[in-house]
Protein backbone atom coordinates (compact mmCIF):
# COMPACT_ATOMS: atom_id res chain seq x y z
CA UNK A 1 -11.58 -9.31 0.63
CA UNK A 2 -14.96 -7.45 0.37
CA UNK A 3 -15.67 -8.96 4.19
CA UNK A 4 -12.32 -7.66 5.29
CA UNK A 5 -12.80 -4.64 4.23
CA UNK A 6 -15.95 -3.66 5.80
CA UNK A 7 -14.54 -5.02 9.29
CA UNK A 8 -11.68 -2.71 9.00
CA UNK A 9 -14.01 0.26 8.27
CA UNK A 10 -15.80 -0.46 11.45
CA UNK A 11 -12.65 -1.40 13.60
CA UNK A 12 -11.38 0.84 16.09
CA UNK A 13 -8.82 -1.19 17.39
CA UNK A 14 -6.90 -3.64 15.27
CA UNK A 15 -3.25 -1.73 14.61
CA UNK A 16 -1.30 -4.24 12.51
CA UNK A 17 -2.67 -6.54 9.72
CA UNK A 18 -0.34 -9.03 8.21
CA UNK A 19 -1.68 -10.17 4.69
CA UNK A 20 1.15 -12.46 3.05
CA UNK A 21 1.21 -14.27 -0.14
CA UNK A 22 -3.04 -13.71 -0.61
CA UNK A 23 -2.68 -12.84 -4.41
CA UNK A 24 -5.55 -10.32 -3.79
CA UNK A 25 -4.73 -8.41 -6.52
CA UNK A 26 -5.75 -4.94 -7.98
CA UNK A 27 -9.83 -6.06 -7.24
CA UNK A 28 -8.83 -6.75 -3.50
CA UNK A 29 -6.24 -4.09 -3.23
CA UNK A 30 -9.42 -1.59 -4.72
CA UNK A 31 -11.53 -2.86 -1.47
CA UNK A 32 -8.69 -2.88 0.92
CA UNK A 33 -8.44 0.98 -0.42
CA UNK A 34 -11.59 1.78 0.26
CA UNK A 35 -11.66 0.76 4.06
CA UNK A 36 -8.23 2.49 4.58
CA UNK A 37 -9.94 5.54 3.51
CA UNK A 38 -11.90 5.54 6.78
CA UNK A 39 -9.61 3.79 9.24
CA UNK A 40 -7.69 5.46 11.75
CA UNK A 41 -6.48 2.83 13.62
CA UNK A 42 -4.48 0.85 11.56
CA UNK A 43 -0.47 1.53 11.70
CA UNK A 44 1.14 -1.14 10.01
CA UNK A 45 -0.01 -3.11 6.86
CA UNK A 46 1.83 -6.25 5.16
CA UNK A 47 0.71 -7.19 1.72
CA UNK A 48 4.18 -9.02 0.49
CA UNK A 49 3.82 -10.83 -2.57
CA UNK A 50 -0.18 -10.37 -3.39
CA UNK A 51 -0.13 -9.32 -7.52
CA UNK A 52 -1.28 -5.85 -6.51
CA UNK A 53 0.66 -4.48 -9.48
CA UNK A 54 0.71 -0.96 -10.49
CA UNK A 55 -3.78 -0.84 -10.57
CA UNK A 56 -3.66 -1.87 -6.88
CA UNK A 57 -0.40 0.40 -5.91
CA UNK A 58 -2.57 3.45 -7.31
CA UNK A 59 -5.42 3.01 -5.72
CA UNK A 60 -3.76 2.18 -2.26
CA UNK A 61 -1.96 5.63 -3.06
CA UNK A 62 -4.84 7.15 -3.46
CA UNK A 63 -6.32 5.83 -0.13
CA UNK A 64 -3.18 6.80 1.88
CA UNK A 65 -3.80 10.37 0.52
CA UNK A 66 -6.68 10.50 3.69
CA UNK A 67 -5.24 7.72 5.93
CA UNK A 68 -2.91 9.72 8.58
CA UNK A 69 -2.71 6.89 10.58
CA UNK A 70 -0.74 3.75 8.45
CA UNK A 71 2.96 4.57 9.39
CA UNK A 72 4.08 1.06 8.20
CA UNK A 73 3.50 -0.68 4.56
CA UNK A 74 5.31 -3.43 3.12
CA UNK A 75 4.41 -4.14 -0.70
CA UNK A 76 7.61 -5.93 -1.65
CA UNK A 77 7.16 -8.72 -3.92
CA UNK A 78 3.66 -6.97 -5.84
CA UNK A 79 5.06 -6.11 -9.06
CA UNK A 80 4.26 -2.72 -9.40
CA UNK A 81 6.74 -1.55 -11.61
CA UNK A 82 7.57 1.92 -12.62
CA UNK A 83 3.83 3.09 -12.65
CA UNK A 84 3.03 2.38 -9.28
CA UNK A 85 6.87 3.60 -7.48
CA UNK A 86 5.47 6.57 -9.68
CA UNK A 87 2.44 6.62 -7.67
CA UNK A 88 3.81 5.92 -4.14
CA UNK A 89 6.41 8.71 -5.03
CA UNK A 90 3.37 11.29 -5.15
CA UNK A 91 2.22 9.68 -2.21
CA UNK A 92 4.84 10.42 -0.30
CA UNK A 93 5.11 13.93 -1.31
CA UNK A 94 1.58 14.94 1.07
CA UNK A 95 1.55 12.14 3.34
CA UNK A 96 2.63 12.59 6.65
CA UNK A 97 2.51 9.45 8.86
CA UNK A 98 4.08 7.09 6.52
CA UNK A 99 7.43 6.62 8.52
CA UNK A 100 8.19 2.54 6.93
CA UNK A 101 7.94 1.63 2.89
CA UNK A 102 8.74 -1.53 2.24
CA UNK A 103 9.36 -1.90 -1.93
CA UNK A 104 11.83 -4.56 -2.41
CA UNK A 105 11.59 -7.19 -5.47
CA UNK A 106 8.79 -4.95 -7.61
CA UNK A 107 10.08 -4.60 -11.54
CA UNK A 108 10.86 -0.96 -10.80
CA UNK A 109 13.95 -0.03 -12.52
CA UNK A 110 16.92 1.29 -11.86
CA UNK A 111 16.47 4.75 -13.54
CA UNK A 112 13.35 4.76 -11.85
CA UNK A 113 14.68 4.50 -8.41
CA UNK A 114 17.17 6.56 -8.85
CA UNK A 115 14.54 9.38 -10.09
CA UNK A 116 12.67 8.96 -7.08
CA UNK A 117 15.32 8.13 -4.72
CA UNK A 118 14.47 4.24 -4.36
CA UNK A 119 16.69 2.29 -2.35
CA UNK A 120 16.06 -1.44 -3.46
């Protein structure tokens, strides 16, 4: 993942990156973080069913706090639980360009979604 990363800190062109079923984890999901920190051309990123869990879900959070470019992010199937809907939720209260969040099939519960207006 560490590769990948520095490739997409560099890349000026690739817009969609389609990362299914790569268990990468909260350690991969901390380097994908950092690269989307710099990006700007990356609009659409699928990460269905990689154990991100609620570490990972933070920290990509935190990286789409700066990225004004991602408008499209799937994390279904990452079980991030209440803690990281919590996170996206404060996410989504600064960030602009996020128009497409894909959550479905993540241990959040039902009080939680309806708190933050979750739609699973």
């Amino acid at each position: 993942m560490r590769a990948l990363s520095q490739a997409l800190k560099e890349n000026i062109t690739l817009s969609s990156l389609y990362l299914f079923y790569n268990v990468i984890g909260a350690e991969g999901s901390r380097a994908l973080s950092e690269a989307l920190m710099t990006n700007s051309s990356l609009t659409q990123l699928e990460m269905k069913g990689n154990s991100v869990g609620p570490e990972g879900c933070r920290m990509i959070s935190e990286a789409l706090l700066t990225n004004a470019s991602l408008a499209i992010l799937n994390l279904n199937w990452n079980n991030i639980g209440n803690e990281g809907a919590r996170c996206l939720n404060e996410l989504l209260k600064v960030n602009s360009s996020l128009t497409k969040l894909d959550l479905r099939k993540n241990s959040v519960t039902y009080r939680t979604r309806l708190e933050f207006g979750i739609i699973s």
